[in-house]
PDB file of N, CA and C in Angstrom:
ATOM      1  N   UNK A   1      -3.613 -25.729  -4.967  1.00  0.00           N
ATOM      2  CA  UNK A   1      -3.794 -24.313  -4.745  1.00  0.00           C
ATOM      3  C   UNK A   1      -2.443 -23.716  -4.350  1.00  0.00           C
ATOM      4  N   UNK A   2      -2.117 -22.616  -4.991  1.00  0.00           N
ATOM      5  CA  UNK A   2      -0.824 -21.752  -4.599  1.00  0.00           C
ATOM      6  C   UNK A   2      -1.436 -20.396  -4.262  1.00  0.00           C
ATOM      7  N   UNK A   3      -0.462 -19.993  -3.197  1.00  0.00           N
ATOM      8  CA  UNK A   3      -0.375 -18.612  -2.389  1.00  0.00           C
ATOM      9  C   UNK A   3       0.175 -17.782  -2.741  1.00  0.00           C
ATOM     10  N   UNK A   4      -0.416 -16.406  -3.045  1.00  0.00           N
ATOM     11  CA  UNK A   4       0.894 -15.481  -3.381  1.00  0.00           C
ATOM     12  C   UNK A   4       0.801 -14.318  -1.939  1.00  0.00           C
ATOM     13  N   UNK A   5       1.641 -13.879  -1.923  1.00  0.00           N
ATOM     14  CA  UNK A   5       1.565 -12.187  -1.355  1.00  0.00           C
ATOM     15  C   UNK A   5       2.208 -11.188  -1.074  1.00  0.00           C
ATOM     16  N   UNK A   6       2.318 -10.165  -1.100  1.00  0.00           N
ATOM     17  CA  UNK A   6       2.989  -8.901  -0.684  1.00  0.00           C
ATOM     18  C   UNK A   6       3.450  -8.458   0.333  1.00  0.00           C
ATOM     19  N   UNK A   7       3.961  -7.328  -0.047  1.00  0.00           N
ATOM     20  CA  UNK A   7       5.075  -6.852   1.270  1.00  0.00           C
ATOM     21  C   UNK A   7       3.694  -6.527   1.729  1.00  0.00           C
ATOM     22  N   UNK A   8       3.422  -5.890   3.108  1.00  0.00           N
ATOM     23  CA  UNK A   8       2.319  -5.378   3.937  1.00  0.00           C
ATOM     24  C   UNK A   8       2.993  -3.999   4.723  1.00  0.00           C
ATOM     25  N   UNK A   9       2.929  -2.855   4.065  1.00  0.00           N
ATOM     26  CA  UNK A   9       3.313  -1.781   3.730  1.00  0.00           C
ATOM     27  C   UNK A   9       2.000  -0.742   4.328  1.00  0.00           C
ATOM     28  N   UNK A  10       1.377  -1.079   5.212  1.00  0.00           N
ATOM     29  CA  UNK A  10       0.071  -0.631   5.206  1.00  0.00           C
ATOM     30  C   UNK A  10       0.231   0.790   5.209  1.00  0.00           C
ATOM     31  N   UNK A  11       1.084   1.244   6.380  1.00  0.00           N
ATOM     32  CA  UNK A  11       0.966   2.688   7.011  1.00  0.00           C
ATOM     33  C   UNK A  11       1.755   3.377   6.311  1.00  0.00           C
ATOM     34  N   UNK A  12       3.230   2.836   6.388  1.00  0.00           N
ATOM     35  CA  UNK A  12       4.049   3.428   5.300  1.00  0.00           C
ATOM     36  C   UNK A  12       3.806   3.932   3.727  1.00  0.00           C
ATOM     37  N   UNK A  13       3.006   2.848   3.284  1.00  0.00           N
ATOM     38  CA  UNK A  13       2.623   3.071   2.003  1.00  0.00           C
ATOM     39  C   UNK A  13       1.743   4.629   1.608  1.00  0.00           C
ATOM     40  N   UNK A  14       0.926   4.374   2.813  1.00  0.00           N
ATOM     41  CA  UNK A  14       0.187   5.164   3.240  1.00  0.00           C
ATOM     42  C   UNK A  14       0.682   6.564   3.334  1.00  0.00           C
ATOM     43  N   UNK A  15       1.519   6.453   4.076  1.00  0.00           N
ATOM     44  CA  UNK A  15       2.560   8.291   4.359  1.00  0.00           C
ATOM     45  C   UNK A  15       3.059   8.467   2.818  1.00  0.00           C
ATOM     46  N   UNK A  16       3.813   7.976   2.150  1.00  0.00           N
ATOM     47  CA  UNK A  16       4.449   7.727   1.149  1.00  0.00           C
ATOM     48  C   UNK A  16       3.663   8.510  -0.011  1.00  0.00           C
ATOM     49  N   UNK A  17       2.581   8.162  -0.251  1.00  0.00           N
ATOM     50  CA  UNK A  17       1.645   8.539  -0.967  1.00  0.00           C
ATOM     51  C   UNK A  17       0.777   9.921  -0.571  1.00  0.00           C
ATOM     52  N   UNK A  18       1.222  10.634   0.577  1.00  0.00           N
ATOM     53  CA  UNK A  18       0.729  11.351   0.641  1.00  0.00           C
ATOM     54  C   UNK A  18       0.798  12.912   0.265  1.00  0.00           C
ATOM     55  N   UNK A  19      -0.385  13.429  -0.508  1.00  0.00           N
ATOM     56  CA  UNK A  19      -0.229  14.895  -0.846  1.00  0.00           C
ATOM     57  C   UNK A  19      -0.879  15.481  -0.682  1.00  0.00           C
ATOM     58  N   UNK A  20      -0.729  17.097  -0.737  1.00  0.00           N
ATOM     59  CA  UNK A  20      -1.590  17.963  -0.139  1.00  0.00           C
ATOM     60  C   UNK A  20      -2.347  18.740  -1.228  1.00  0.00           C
ATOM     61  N   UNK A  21      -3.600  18.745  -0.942  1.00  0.00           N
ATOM     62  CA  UNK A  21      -4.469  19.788  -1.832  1.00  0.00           C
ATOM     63  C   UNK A  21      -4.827  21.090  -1.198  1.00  0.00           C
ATOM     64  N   UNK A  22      -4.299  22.327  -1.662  1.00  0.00           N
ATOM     65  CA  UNK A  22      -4.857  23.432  -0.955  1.00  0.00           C
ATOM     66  C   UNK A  22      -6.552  23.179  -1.053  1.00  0.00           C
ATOM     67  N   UNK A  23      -6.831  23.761   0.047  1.00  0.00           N
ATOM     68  CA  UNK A  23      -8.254  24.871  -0.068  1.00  0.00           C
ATOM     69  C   UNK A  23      -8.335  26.163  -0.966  1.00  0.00           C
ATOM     70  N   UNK A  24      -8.943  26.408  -1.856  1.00  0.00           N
ATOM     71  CA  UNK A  24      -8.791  27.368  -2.345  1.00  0.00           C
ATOM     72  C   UNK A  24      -8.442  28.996  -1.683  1.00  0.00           C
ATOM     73  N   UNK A  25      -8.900  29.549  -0.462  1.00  0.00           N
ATOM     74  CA  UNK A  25      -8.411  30.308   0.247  1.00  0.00           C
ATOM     75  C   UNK A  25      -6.839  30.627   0.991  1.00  0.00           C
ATOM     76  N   UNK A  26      -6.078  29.594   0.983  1.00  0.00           N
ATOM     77  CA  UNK A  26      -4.959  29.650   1.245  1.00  0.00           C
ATOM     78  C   UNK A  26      -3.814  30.261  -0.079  1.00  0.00           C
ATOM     79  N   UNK A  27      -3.975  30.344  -0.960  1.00  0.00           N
ATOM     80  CA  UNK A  27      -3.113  30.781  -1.723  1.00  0.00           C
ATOM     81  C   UNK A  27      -1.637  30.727  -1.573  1.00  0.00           C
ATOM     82  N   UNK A  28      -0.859  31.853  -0.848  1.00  0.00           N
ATOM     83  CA  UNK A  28       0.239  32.137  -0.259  1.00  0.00           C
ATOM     84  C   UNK A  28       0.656  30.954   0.149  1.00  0.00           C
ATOM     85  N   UNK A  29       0.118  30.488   1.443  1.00  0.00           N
ATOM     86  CA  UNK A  29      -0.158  29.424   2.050  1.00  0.00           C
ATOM     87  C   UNK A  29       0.394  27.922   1.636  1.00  0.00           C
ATOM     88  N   UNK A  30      -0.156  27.321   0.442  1.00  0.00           N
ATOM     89  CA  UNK A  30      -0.059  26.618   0.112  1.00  0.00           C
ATOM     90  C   UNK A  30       1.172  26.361  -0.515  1.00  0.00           C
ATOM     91  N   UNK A  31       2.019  26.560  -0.885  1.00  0.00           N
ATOM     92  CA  UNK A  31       3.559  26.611  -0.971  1.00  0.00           C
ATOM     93  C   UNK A  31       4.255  26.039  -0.159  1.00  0.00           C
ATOM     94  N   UNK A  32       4.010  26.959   1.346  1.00  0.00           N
ATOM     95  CA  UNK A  32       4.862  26.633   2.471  1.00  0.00           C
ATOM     96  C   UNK A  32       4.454  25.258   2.710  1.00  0.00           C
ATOM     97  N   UNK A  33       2.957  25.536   2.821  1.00  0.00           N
ATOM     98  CA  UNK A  33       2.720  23.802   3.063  1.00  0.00           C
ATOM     99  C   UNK A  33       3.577  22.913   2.681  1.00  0.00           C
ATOM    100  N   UNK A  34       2.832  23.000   1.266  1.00  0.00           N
ATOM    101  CA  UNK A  34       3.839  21.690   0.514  1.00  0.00           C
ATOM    102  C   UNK A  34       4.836  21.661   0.675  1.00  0.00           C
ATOM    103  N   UNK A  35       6.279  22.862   1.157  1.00  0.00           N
ATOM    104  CA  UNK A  35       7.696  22.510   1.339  1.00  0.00           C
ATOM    105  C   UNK A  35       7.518  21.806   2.663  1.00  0.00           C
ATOM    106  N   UNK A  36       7.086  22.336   3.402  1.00  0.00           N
ATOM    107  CA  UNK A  36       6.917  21.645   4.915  1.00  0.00           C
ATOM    108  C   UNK A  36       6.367  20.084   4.633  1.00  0.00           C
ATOM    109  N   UNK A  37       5.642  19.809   4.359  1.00  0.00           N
ATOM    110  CA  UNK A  37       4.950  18.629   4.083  1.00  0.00           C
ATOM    111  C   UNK A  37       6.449  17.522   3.667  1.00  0.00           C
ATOM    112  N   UNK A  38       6.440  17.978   2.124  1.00  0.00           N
ATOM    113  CA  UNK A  38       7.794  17.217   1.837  1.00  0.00           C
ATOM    114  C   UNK A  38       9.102  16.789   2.390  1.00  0.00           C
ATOM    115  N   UNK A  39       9.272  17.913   3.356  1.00  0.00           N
ATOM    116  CA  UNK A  39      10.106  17.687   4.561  1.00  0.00           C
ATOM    117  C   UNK A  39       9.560  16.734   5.899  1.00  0.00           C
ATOM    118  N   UNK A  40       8.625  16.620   5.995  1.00  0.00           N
ATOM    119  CA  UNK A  40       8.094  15.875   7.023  1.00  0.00           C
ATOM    120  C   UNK A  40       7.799  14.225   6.243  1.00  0.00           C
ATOM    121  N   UNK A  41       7.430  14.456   5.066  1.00  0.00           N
ATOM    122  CA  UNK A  41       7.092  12.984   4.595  1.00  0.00           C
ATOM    123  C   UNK A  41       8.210  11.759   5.128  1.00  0.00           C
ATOM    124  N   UNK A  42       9.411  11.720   4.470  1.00  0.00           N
ATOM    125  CA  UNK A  42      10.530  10.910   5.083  1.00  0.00           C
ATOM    126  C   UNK A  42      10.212  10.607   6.378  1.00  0.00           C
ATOM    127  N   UNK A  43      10.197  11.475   7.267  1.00  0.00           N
ATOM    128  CA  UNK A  43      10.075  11.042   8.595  1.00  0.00           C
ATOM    129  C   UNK A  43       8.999  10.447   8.462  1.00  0.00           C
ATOM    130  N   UNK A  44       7.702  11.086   8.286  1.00  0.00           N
ATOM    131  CA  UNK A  44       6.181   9.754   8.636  1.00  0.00           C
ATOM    132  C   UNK A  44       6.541   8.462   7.652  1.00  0.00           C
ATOM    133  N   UNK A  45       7.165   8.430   6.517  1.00  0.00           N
ATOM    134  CA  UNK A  45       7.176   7.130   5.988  1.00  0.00           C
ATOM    135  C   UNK A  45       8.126   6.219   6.978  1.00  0.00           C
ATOM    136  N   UNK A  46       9.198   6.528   7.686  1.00  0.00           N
ATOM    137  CA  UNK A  46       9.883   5.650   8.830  1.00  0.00           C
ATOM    138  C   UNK A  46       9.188   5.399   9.630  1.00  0.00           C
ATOM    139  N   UNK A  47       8.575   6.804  10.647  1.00  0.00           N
ATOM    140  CA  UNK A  47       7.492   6.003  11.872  1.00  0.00           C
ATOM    141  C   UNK A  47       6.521   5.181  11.338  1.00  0.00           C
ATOM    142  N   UNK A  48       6.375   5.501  10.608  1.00  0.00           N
ATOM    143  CA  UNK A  48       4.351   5.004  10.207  1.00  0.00           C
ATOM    144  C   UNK A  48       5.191   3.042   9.660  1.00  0.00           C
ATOM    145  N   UNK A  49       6.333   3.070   8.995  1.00  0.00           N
ATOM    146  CA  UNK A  49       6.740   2.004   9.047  1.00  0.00           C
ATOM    147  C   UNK A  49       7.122   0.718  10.076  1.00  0.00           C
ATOM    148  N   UNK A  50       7.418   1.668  10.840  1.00  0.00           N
ATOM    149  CA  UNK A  50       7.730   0.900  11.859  1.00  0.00           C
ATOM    150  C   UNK A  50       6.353   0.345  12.454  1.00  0.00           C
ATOM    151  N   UNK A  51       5.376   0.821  12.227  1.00  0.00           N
ATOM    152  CA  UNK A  51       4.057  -0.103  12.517  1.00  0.00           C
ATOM    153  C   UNK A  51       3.389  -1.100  11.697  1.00  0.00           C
ATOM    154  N   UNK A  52       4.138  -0.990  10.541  1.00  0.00           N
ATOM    155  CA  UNK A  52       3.755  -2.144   9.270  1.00  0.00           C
ATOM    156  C   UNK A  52       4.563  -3.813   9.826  1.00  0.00           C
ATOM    157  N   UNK A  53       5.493  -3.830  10.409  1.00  0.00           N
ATOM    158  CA  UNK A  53       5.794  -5.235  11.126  1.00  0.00           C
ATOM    159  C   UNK A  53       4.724  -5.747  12.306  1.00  0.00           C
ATOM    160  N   UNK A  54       4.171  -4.772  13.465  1.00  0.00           N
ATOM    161  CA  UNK A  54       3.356  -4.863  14.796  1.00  0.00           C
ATOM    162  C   UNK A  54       2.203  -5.121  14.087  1.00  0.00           C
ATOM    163  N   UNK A  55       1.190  -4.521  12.720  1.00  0.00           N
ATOM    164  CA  UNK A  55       0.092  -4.765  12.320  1.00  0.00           C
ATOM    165  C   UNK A  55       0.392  -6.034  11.266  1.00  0.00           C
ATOM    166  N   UNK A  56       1.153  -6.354  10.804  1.00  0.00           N
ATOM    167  CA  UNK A  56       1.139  -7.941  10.363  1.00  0.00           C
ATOM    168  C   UNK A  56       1.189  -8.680  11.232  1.00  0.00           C
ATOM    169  N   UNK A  57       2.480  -8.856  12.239  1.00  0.00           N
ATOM    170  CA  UNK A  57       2.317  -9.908  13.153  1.00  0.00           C
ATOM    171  C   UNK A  57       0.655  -9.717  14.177  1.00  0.00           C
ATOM    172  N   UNK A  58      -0.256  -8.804  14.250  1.00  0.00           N
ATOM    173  CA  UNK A  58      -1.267  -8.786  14.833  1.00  0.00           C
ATOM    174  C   UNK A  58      -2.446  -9.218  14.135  1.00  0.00           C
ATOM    175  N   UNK A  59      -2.222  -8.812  12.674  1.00  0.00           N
ATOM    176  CA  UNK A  59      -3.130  -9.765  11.660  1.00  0.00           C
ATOM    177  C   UNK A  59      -3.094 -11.096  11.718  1.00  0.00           C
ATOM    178  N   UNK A  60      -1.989 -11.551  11.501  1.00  0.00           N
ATOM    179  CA  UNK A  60      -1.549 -12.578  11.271  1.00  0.00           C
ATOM    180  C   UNK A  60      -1.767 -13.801  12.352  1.00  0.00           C
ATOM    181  N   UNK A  61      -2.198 -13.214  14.181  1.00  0.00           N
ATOM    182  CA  UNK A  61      -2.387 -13.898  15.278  1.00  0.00           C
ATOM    183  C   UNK A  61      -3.827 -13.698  15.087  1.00  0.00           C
ATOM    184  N   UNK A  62      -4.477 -13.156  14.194  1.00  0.00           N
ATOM    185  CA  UNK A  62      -5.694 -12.964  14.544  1.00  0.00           C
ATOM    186  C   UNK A  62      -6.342 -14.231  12.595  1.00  0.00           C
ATOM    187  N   UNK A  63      -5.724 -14.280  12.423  1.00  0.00           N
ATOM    188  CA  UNK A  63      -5.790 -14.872  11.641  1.00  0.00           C
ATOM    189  C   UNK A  63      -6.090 -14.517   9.803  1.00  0.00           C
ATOM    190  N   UNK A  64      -5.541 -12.853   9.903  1.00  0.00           N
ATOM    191  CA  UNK A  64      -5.951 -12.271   8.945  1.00  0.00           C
ATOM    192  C   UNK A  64      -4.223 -12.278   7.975  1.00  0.00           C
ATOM    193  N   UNK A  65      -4.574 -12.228   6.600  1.00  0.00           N
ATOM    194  CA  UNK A  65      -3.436 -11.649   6.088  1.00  0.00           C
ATOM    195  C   UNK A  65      -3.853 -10.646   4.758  1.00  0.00           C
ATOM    196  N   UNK A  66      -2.478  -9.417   4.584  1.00  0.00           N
ATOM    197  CA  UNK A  66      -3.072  -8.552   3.635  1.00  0.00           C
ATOM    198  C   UNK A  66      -2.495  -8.928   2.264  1.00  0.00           C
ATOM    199  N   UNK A  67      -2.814  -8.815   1.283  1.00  0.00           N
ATOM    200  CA  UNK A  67      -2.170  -8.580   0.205  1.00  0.00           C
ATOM    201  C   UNK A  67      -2.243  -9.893  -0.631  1.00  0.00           C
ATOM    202  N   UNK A  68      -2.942 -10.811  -0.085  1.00  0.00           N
ATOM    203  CA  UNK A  68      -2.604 -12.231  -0.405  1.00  0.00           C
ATOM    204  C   UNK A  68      -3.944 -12.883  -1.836  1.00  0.00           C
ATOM    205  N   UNK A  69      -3.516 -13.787  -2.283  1.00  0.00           N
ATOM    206  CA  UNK A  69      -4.719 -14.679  -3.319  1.00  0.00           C
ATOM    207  C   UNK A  69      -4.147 -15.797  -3.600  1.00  0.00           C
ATOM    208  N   UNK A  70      -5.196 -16.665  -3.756  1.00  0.00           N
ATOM    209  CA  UNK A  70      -5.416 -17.879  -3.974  1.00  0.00           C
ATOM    210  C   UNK A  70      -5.114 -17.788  -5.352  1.00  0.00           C
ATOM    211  N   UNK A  71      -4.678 -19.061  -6.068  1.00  0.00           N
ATOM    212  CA  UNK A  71      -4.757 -19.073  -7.502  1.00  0.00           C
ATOM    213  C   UNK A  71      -5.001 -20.740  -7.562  1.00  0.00           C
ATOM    214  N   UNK A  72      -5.889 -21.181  -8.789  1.00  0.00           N
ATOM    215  CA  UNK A  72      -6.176 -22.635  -8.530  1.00  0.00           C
ATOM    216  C   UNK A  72      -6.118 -22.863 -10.488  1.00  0.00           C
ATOM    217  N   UNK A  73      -5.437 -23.584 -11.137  1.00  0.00           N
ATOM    218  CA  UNK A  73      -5.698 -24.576 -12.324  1.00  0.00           C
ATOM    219  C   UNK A  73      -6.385 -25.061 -12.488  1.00  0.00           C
ATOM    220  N   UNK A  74      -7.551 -24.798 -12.985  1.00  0.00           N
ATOM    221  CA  UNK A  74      -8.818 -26.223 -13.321  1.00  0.00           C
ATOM    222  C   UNK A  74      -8.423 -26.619 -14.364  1.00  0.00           C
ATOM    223  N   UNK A  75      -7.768 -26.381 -15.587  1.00  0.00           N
ATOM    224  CA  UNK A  75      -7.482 -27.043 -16.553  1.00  0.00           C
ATOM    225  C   UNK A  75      -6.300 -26.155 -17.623  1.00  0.00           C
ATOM    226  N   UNK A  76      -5.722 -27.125 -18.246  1.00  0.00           N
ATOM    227  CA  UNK A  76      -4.381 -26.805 -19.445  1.00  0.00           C
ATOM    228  C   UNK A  76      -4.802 -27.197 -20.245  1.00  0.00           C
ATOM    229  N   UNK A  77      -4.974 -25.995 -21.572  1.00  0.00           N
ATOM    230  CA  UNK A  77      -4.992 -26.314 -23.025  1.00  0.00           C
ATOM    231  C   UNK A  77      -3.622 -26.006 -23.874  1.00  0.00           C
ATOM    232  N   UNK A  78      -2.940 -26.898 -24.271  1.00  0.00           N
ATOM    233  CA  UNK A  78      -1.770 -26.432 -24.852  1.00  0.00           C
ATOM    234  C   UNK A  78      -1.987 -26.368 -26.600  1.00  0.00           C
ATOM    235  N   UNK A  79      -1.477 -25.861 -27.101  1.00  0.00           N
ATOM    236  CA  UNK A  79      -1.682 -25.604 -28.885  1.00  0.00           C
ATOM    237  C   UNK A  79      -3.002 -24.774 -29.276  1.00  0.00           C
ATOM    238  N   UNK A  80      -3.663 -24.375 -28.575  1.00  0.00           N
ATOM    239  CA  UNK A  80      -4.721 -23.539 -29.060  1.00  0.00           C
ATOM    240  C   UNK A  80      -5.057 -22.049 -28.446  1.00  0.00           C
ATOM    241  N   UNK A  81      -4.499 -21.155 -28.967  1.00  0.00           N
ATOM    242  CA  UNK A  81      -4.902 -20.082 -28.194  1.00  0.00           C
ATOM    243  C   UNK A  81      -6.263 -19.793 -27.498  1.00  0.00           C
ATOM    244  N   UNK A  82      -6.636 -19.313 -26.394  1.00  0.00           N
ATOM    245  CA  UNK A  82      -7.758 -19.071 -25.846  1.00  0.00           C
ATOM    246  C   UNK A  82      -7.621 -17.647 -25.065  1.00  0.00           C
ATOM    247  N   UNK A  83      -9.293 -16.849 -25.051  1.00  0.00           N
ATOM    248  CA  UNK A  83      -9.195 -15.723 -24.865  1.00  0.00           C
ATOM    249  C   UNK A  83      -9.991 -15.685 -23.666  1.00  0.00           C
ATOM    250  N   UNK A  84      -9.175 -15.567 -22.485  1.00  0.00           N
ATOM    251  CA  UNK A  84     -10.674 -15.642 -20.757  1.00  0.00           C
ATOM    252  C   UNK A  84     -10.451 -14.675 -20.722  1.00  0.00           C
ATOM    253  N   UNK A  85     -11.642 -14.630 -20.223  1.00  0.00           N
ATOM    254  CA  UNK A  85     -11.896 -12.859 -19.547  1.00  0.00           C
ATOM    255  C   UNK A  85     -12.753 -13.283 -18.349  1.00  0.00           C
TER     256      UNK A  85
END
């Protein structure tokens, strides 16, 4: 059995990805948002990062990990194409 896994990006990933949908009533509104927003993102993707090291090492004592899979070989066919699904 082999291990794979990922960076663990939880919170950061999280800020990173984030966008804003007006409410339809804001109109005007929604502009400023979004410049404001975009200006603030950078910063939440640093803080919110800085908690992606404290929540692995706390997974990780607890015995959890994110991002991870098992992969196992039950068998090699060489010279014959095959189609798994």
């Amino acid at each position: 059995m082999k291990s794979a896994s990922g960076n663990s990006t939880i919170f950061s990933g999280l800020a990173g990805n984030l966008n804003f949908v007006p409410p339809g009533g804001l109109g005007l509104l929604s502009g400023t948002v979004t410049s404001v927003l975009g200006l603030l993102k950078p910063i939440l993707v640093t803080a919110l990062g800085a908690l992606d090291g404290q929540t692995d090492t706390l997974f990780r004592s607890l015995g959890l990990r994110l991002g991870i899979i098992d992969t196992v070989v039950h068998g090699v066919r060489c010279g014959t194409p095959t189609l798994v699904t």
